[in-house]
N, C-alpha and C. Protein backbone atom coordinates (compact mmCIF):
# COMPACT_ATOMS: atom_id res chain seq x y z
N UNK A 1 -60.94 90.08 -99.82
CA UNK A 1 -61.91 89.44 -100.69
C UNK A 1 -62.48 88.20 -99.99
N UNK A 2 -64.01 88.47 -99.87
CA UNK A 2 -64.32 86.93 -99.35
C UNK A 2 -64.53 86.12 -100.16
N UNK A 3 -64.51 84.66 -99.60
CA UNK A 3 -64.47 83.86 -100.52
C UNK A 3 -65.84 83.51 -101.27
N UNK A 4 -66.04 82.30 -102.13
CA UNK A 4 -66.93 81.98 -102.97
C UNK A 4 -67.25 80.59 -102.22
N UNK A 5 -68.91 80.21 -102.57
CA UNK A 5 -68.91 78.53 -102.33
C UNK A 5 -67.41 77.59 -103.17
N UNK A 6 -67.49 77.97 -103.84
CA UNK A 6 -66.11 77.33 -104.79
C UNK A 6 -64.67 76.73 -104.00
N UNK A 7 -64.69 78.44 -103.68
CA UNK A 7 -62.99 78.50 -102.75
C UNK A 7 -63.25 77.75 -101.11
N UNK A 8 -64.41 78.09 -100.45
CA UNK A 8 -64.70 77.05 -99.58
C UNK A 8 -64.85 75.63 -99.39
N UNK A 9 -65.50 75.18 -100.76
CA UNK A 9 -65.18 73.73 -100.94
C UNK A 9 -64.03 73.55 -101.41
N UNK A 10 -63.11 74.14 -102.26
CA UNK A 10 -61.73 73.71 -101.96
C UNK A 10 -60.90 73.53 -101.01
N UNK A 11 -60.91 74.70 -99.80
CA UNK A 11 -60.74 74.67 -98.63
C UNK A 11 -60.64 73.53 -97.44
N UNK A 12 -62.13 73.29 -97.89
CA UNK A 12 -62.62 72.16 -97.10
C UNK A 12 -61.63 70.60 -97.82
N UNK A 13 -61.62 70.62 -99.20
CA UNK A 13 -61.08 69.87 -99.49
C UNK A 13 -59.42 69.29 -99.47
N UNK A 14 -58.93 70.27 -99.02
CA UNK A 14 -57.35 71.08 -98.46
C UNK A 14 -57.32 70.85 -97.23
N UNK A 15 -58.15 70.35 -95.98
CA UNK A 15 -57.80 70.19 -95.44
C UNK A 15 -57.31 68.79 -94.57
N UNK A 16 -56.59 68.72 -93.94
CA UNK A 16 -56.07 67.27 -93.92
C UNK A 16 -56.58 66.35 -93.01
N UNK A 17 -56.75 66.74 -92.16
CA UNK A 17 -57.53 65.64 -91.13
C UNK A 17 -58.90 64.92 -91.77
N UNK A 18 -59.16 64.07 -91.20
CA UNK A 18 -60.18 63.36 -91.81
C UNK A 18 -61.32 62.63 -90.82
N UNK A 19 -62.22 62.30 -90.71
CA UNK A 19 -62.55 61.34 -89.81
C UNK A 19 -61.82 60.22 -89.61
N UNK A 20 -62.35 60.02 -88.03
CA UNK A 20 -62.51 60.46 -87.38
C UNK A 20 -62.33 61.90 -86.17
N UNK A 21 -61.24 62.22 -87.16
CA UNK A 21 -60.68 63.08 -86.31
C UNK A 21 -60.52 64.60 -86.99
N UNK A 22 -62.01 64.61 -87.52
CA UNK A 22 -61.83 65.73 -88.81
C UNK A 22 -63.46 67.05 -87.94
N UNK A 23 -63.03 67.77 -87.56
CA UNK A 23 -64.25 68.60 -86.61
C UNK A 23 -64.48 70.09 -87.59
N UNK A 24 -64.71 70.02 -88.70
CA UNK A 24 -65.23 70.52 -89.64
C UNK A 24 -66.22 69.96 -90.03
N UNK A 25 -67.78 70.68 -90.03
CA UNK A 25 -68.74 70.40 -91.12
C UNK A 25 -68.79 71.29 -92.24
N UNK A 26 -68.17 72.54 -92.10
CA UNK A 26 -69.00 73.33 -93.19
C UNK A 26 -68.06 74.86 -92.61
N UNK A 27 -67.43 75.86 -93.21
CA UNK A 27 -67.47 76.92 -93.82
C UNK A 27 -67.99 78.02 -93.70
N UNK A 28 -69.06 79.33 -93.09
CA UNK A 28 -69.76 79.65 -93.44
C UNK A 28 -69.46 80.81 -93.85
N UNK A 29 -68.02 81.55 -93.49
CA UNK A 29 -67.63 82.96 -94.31
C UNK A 29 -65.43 82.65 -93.97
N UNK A 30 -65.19 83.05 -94.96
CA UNK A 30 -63.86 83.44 -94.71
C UNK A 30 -63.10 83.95 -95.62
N UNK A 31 -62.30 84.96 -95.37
CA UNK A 31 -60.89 85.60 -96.15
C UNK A 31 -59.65 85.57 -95.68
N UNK A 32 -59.16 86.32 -95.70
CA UNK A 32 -57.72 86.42 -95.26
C UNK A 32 -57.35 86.37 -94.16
N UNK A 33 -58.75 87.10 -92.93
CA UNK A 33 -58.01 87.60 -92.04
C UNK A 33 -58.98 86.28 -90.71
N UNK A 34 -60.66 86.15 -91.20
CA UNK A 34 -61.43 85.53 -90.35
C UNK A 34 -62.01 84.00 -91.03
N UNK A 35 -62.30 83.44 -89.88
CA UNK A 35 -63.07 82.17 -90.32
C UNK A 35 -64.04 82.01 -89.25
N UNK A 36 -65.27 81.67 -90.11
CA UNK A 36 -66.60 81.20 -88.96
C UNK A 36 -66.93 79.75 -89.84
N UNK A 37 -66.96 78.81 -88.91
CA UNK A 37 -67.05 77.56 -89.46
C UNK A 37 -67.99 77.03 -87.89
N UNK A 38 -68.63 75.98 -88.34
CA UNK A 38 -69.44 75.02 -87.64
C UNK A 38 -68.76 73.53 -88.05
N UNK A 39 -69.32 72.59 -87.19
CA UNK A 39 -69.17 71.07 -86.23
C UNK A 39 -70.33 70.64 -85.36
N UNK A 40 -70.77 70.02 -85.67
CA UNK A 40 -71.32 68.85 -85.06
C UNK A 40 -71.25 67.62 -84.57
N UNK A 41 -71.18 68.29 -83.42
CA UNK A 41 -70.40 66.69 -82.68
C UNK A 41 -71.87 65.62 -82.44
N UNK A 42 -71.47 64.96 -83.03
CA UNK A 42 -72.24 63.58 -83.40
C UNK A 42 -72.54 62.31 -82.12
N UNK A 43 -73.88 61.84 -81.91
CA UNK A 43 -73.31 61.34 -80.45
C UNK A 43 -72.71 60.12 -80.93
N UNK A 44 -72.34 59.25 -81.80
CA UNK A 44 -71.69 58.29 -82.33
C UNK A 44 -69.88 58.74 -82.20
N UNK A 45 -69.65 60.04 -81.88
CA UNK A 45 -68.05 60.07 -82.10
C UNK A 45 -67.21 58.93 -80.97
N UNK A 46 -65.90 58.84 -81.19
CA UNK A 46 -65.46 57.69 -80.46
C UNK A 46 -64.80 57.85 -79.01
N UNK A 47 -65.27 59.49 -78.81
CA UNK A 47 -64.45 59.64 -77.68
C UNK A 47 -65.49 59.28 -76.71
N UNK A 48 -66.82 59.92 -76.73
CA UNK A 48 -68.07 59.86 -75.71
C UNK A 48 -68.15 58.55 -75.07
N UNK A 49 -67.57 57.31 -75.26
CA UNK A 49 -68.03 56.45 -74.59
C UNK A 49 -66.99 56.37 -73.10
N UNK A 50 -66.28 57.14 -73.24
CA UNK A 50 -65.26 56.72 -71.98
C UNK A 50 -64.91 58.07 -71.62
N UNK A 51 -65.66 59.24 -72.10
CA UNK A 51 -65.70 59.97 -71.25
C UNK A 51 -66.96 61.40 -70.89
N UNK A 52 -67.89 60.82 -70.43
CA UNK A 52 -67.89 60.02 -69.33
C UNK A 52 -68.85 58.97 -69.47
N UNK A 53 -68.95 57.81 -69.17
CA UNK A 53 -69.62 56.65 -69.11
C UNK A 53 -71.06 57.19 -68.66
N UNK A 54 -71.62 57.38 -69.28
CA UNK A 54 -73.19 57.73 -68.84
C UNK A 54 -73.36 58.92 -69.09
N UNK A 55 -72.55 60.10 -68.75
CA UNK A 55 -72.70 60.86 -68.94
C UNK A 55 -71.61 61.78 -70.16
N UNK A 56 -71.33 61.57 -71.16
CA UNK A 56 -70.73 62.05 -71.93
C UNK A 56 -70.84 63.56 -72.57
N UNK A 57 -69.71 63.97 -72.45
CA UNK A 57 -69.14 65.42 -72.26
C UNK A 57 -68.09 65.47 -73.74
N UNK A 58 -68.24 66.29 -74.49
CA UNK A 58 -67.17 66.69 -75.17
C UNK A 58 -65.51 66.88 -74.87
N UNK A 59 -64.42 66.68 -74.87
CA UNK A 59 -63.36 66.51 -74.28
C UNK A 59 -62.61 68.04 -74.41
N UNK A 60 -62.23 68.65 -73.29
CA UNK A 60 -61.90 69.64 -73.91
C UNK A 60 -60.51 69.99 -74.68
N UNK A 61 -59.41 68.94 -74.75
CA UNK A 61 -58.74 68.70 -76.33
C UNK A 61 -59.23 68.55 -77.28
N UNK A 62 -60.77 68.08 -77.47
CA UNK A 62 -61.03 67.94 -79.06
C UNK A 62 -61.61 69.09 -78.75
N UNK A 63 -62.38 69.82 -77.86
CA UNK A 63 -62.86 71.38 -78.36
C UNK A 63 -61.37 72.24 -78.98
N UNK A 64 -60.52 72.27 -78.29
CA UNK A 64 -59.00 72.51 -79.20
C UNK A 64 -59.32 72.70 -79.86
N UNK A 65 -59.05 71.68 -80.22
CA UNK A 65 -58.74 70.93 -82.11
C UNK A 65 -59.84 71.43 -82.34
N UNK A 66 -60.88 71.28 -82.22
CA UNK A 66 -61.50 71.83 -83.50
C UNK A 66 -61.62 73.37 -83.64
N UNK A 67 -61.06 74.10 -82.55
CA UNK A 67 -60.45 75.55 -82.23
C UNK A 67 -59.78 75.79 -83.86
N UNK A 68 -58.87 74.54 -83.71
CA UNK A 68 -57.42 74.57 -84.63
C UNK A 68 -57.89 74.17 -85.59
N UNK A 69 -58.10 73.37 -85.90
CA UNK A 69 -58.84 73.13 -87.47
C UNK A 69 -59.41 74.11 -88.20
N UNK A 70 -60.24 74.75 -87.54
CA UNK A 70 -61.06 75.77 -87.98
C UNK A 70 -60.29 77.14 -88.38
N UNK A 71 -59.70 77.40 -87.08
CA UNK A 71 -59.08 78.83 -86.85
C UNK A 71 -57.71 78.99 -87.07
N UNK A 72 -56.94 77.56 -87.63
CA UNK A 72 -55.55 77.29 -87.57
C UNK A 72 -55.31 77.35 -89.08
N UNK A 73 -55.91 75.74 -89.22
CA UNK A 73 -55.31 74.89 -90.67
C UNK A 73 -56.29 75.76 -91.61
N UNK A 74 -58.12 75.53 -91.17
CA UNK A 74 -58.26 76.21 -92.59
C UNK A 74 -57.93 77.37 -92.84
N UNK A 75 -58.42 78.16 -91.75
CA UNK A 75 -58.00 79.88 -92.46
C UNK A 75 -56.23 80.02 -93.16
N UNK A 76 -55.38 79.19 -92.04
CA UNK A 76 -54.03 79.10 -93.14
C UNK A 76 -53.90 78.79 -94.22
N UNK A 77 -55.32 77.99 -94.85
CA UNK A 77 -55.26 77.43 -96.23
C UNK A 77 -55.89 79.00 -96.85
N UNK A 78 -56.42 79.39 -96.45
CA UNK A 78 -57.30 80.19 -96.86
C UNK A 78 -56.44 81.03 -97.38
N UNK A 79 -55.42 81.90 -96.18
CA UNK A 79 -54.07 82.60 -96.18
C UNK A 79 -53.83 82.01 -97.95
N UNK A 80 -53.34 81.24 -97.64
CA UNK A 80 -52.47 80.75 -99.06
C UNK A 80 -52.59 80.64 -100.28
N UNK A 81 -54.08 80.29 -100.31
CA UNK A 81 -55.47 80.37 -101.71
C UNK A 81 -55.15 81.95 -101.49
N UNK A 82 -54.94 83.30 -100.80
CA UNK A 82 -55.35 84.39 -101.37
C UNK A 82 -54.18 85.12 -101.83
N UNK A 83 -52.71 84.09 -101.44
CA UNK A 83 -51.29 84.48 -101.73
C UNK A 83 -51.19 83.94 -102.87
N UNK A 84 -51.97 83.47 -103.50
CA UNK A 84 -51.98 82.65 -105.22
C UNK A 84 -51.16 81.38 -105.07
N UNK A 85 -51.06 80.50 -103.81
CA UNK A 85 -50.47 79.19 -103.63
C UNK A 85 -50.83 78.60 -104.21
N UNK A 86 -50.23 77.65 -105.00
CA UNK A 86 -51.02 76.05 -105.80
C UNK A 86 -50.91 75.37 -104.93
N UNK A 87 -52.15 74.89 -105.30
CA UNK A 87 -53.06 73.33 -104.66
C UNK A 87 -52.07 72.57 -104.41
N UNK A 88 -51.51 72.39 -105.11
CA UNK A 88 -50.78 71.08 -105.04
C UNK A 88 -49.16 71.68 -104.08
N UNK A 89 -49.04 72.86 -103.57
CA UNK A 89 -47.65 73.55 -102.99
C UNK A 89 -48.66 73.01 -101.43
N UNK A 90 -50.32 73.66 -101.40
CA UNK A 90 -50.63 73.83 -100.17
C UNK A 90 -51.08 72.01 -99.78
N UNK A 91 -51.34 71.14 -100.35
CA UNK A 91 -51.58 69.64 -100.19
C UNK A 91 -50.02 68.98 -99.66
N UNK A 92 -49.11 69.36 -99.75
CA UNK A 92 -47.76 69.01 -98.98
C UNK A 92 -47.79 69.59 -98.03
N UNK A 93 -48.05 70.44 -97.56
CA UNK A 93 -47.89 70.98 -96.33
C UNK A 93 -49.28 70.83 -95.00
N UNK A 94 -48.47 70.22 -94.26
CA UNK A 94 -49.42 69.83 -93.10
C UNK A 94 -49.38 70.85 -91.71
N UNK A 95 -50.17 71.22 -91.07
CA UNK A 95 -50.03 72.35 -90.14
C UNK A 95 -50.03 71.26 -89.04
N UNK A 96 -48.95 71.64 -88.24
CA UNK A 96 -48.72 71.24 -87.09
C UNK A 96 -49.06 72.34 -85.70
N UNK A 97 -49.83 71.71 -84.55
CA UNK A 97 -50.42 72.97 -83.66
C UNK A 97 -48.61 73.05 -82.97
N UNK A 98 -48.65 74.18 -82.42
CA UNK A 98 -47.64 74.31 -81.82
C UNK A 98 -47.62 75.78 -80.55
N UNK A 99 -49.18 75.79 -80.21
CA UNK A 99 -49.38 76.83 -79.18
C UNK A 99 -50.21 76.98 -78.99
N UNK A 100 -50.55 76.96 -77.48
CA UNK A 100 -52.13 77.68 -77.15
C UNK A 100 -51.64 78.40 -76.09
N UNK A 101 -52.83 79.65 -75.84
CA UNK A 101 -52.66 80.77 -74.58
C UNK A 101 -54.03 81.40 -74.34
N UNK A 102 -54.25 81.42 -73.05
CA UNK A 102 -55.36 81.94 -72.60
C UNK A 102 -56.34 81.14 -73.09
N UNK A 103 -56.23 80.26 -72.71
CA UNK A 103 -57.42 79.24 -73.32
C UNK A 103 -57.96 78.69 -71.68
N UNK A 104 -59.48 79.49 -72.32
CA UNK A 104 -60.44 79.23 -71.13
C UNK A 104 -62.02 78.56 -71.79
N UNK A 105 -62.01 77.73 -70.86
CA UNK A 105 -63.41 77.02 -71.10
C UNK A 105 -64.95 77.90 -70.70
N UNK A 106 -65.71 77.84 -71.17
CA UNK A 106 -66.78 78.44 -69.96
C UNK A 106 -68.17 77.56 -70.34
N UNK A 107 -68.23 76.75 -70.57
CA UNK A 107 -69.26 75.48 -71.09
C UNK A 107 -68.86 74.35 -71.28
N UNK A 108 -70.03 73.39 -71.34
CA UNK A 108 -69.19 71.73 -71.91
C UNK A 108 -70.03 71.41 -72.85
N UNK A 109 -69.97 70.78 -74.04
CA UNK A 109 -70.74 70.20 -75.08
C UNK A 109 -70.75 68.87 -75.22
N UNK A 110 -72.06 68.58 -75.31
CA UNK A 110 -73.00 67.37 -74.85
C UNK A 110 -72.54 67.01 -76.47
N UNK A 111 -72.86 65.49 -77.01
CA UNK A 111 -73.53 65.12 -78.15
C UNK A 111 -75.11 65.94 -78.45
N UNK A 112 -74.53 66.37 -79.71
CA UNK A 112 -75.53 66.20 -80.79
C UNK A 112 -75.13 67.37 -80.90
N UNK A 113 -74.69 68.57 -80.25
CA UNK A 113 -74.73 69.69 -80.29
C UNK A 113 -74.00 70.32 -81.18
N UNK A 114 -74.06 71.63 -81.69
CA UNK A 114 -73.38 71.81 -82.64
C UNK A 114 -72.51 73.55 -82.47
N UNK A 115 -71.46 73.53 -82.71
CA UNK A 115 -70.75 74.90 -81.98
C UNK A 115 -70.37 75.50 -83.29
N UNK A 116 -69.93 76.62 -83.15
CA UNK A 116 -69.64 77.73 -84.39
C UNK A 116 -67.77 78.10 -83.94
N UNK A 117 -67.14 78.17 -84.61
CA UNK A 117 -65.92 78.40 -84.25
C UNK A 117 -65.45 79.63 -85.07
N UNK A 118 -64.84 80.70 -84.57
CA UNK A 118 -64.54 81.92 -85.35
C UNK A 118 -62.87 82.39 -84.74
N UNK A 119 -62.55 82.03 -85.55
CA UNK A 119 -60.86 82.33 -85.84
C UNK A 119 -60.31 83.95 -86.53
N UNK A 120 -59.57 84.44 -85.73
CA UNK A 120 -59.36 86.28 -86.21
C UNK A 120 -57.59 86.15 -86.27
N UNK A 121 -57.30 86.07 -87.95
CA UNK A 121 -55.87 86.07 -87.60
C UNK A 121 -54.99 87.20 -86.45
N UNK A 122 -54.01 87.12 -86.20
CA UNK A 122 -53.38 87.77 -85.48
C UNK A 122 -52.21 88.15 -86.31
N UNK A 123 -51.38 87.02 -86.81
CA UNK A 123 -50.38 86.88 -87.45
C UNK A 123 -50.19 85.96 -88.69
N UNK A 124 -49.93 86.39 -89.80
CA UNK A 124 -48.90 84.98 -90.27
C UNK A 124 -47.71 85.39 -91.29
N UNK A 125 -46.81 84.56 -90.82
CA UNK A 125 -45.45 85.45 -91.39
C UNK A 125 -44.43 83.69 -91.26
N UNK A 126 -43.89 83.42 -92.43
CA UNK A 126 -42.89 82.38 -92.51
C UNK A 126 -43.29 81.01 -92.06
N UNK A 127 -44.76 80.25 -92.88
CA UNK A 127 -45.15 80.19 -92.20
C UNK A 127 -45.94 79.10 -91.53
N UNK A 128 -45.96 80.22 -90.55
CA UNK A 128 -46.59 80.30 -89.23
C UNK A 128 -47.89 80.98 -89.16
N UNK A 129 -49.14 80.39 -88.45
CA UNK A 129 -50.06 81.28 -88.41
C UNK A 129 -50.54 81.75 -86.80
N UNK A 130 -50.85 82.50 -86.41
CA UNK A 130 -51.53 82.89 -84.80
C UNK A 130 -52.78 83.27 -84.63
N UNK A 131 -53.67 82.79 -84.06
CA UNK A 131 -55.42 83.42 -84.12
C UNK A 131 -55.79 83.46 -82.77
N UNK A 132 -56.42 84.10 -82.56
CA UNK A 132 -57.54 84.43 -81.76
C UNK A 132 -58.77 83.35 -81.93
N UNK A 133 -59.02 82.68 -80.97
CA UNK A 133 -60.27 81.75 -81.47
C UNK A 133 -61.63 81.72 -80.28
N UNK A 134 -62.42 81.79 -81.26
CA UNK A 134 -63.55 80.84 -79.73
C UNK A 134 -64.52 80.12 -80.67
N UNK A 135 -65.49 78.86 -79.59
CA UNK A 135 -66.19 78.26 -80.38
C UNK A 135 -67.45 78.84 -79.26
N UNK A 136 -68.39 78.86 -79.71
CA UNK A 136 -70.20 79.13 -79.30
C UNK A 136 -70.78 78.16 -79.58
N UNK A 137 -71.77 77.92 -78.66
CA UNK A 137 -73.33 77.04 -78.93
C UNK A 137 -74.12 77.86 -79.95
N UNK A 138 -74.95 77.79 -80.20
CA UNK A 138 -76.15 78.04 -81.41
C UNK A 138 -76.40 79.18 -81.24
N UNK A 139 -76.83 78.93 -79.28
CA UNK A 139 -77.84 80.09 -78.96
C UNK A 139 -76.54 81.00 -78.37
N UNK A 140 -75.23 81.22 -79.02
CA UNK A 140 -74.55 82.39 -78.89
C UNK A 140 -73.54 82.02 -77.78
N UNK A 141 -74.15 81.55 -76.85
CA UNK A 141 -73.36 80.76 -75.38
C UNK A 141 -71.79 80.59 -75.55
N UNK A 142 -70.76 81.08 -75.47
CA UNK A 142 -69.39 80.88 -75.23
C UNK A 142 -69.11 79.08 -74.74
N UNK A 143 -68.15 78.83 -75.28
CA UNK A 143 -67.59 77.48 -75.08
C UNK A 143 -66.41 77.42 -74.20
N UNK A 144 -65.63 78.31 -76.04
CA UNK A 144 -63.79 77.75 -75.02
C UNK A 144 -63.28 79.14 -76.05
N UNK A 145 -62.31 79.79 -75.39
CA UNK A 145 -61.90 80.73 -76.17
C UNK A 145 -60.15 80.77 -76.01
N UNK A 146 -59.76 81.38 -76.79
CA UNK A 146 -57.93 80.98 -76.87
C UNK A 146 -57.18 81.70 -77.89
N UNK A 147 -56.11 81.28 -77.66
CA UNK A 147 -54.81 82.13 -78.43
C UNK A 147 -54.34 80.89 -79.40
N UNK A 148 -54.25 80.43 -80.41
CA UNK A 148 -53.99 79.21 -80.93
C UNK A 148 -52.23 79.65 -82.18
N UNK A 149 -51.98 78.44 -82.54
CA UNK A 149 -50.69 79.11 -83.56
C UNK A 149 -50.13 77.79 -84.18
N UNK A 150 -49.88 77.69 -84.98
CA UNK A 150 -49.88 76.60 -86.06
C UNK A 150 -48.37 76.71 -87.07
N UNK A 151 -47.63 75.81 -87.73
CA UNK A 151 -46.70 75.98 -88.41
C UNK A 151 -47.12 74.69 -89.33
N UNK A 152 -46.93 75.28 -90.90
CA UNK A 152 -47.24 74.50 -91.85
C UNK A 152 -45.40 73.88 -92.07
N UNK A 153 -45.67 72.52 -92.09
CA UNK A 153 -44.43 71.58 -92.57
C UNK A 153 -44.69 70.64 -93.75
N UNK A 154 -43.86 69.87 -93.96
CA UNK A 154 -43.76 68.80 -95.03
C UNK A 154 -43.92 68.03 -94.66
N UNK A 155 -44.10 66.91 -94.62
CA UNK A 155 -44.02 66.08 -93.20
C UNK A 155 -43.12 64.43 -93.99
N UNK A 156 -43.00 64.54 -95.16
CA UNK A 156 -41.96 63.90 -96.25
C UNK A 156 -40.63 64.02 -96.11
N UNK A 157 -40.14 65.41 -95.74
CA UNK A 157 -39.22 66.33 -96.07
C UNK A 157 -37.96 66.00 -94.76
């Protein structure tokens, strides 16, 4: 079942990172198994000034992360909204990354630009989630593509 504008803005609202360090704009299809979400990296973000000084490049840890955000934490929320989890079971639990593989770059992203990230579960069982990820430029162009894997904790507990 895909989701609704509804269950996406909850989603979005479920998830924990925040700015600065939050590489979600928006949603644009997901269920159980996929997520296609977009980001816009902003030329104001706080990493661009130091790397590189004049010439600023997207870092390729925050292309990661926002690998993981996208293809990790939300679709795991997503997972959980379709296992009938309450809000308030999935708001305690924080996804911690805990794997990447085959993670290859094949572009760099400038400010302003804006990438599409599409996450294909693999697994999730106890949990744990595993995806398949890549992020694209606009015009389709490959970024960074990878094996990503995530474990939801308490972080209270």
């Amino acid at each position: 079942m895909a989701a609704d504008a509804r269950m996406i803005k909850q989603i979005l609202d479920l998830i924990p990172q925040q700015r600065p360090f939050r590489f979600i704009d928006d949603i644009l299809e997901v269920d159980d198994k996929h997520i296609r979400a977009v980001y816009r990296f902003r030329d104001d973000e706080f990493f661009y000034e130091g790397h590189f000084p004049g010439h600023p490049v997207t870092p390729g840890v925050i292309l990661i992360e926002t690998m993981a955000q996208a293809g990790v934490v939300a679709l795991g929320i997503a997972i959980l909204l379709h296992q009938n989890r309450s809000v308030s079971e999935i708001r305690e639990l924080k996804t911690l990354f805990t794997f990447a593989e085959s993670v290859e770059f094949t572009g760099m992203v400038a400010p302003g630009e804006k990438v599409t990230v599409v996450g294909e579960k693999i697994y999730f069982r106890r949990g744990s989630i595993k995806t398949k990820v890549s992020s694209e430029r606009q015009n389709g162009q490959s970024v960074c593509t990878g094996v990503l894997m995530g474990t939801g904790v308490k972080l209270d507990a």
